[in-house]
N, C-alpha and C. Protein backbone atom coordinates (compact mmCIF):
# COMPACT_ATOMS: atom_id res chain seq x y z
N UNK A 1 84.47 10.45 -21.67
CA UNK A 1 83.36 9.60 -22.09
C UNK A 1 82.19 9.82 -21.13
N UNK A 2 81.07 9.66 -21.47
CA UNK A 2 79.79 9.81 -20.82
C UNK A 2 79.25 8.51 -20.86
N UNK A 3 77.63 8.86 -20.23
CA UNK A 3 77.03 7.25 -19.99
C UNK A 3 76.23 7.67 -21.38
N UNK A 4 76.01 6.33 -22.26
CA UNK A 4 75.44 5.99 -23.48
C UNK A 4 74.14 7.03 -23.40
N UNK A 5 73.65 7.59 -24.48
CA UNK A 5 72.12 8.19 -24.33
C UNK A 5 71.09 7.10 -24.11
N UNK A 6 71.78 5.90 -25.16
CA UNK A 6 70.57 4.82 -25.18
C UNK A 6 70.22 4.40 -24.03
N UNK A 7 71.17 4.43 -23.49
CA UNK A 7 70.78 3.51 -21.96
C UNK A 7 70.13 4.73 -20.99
N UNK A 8 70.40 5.75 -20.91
CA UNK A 8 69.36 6.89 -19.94
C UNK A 8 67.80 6.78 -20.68
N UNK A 9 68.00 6.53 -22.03
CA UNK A 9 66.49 6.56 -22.35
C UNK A 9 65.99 5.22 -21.76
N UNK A 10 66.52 4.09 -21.08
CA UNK A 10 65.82 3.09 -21.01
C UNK A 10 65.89 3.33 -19.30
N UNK A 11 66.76 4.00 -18.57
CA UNK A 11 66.21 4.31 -17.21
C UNK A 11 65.43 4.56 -16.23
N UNK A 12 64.99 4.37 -15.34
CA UNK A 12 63.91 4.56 -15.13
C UNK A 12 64.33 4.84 -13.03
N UNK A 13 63.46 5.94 -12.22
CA UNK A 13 63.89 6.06 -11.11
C UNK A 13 63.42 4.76 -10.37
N UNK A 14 64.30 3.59 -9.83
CA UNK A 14 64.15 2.33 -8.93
C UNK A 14 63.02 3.10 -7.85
N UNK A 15 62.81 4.09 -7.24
CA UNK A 15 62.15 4.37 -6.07
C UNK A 15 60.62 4.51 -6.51
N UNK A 16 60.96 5.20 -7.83
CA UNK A 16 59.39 5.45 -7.94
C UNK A 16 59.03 5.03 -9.27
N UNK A 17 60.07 4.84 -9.79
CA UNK A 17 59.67 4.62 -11.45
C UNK A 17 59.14 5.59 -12.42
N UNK A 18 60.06 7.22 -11.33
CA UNK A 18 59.56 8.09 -12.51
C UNK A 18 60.50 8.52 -13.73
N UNK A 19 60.29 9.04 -14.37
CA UNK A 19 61.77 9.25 -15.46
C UNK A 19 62.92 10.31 -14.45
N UNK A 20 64.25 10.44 -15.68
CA UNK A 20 65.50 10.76 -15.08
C UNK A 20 65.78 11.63 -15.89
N UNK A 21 66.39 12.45 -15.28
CA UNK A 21 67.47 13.44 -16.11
C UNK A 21 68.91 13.37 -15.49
N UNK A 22 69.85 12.99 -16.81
CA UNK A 22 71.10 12.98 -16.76
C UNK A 22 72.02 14.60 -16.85
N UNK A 23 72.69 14.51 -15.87
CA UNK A 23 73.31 15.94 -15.73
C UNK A 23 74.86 15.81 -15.41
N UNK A 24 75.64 15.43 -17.03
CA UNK A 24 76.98 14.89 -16.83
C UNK A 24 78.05 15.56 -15.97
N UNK A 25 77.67 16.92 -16.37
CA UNK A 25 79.12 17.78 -15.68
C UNK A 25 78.68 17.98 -14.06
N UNK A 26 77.51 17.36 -13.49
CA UNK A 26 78.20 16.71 -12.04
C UNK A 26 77.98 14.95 -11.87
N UNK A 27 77.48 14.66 -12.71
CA UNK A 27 77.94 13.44 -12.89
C UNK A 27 76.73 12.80 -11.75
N UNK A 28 75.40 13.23 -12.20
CA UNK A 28 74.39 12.81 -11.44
C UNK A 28 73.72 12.25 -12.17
N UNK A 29 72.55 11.43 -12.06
CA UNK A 29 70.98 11.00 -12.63
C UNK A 29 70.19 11.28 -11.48
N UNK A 30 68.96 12.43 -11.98
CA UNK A 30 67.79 13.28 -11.03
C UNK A 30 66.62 12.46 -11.26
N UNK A 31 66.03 12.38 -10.50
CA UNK A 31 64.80 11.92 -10.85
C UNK A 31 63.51 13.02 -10.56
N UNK A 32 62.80 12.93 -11.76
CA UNK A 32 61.71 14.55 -11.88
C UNK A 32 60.61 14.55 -11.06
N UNK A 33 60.37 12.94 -10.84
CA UNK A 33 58.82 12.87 -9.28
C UNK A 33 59.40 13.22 -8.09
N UNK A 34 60.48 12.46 -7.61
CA UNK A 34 60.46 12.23 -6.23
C UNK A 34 61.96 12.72 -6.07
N UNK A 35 62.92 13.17 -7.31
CA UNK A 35 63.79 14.24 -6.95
C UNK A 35 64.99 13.28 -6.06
N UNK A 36 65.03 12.29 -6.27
CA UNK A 36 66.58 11.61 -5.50
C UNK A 36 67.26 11.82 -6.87
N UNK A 37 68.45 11.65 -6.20
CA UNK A 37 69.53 11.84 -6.76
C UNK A 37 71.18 10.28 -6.76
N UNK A 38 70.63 10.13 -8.01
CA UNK A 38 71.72 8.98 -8.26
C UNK A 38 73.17 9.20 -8.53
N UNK A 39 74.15 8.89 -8.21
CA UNK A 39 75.50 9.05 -8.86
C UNK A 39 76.15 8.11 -10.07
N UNK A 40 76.74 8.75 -10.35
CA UNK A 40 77.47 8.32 -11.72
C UNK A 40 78.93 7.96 -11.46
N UNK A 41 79.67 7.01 -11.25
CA UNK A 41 80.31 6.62 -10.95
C UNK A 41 81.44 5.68 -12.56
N UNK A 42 82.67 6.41 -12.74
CA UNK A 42 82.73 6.00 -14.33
C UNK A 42 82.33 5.52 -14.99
N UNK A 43 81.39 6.26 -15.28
CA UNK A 43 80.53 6.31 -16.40
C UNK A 43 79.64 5.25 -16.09
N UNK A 44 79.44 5.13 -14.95
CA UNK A 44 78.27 3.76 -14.77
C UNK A 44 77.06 4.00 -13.98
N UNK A 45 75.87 4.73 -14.44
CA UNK A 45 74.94 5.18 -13.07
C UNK A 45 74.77 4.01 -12.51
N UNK A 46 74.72 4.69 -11.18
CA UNK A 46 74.59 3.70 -9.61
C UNK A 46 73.14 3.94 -9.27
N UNK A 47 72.03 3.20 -9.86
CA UNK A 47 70.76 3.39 -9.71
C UNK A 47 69.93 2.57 -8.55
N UNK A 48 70.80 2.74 -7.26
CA UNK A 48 70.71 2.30 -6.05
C UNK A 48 70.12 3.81 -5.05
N UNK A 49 68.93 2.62 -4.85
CA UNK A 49 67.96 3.61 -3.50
C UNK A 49 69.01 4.01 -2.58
N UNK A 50 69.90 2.77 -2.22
CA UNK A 50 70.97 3.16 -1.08
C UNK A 50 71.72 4.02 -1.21
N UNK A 51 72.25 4.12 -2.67
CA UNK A 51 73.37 5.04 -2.77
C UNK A 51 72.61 6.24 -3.28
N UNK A 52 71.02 6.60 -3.27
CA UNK A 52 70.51 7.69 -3.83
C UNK A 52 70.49 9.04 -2.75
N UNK A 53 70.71 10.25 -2.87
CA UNK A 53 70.42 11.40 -2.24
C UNK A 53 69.75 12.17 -2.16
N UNK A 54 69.02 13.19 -1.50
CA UNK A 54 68.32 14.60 -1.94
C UNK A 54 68.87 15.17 -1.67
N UNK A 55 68.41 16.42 -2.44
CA UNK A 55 69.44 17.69 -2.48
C UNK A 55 68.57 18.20 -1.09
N UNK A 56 69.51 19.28 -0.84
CA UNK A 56 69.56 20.00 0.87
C UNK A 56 68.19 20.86 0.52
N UNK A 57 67.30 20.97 1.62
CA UNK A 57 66.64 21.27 2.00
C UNK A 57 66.67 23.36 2.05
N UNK A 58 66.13 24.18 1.32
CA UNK A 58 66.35 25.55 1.29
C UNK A 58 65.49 26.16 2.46
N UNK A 59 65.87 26.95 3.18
CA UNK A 59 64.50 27.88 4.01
C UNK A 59 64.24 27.25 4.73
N UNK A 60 64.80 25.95 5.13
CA UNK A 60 63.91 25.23 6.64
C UNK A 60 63.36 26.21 8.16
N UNK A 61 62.50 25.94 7.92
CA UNK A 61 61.68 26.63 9.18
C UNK A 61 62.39 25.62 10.33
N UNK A 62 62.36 26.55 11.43
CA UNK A 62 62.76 25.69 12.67
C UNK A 62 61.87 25.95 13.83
N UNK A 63 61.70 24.51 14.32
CA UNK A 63 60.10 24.46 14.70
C UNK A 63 59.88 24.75 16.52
């Protein structure tokens, strides 16, 4: 089972309030402004700043 479509269309990113993309087979919700990363937790997104992530950083220069 997955999370409802209806309810991702009514989602919205808590940090910034930009829209989301649901990406079941890792079981995330992305957000397209500011790019945190929510988890999905059976079948229930966890649309908590606290529990939100960014993805790792590519090419970091070291200063």
């Amino acid at each position: 089972m997955a999370v409802d479509r209806r309810l991702i269309e009514l989602l919205v990113c808590p940090a910034c309030r930009g829209a989301i993309e649901y990406k079941p087979r890792r079981s995330l919700i992305i957000c397209t402004q500011c790019d945190l990363r929510y988890p999905v937790r059976d079948d229930i997104p966890v649309m908590l700043v606290e529990e939100a992530t960014r993805p790792p950083t590519r090419g970091r220069s070291r200063g």
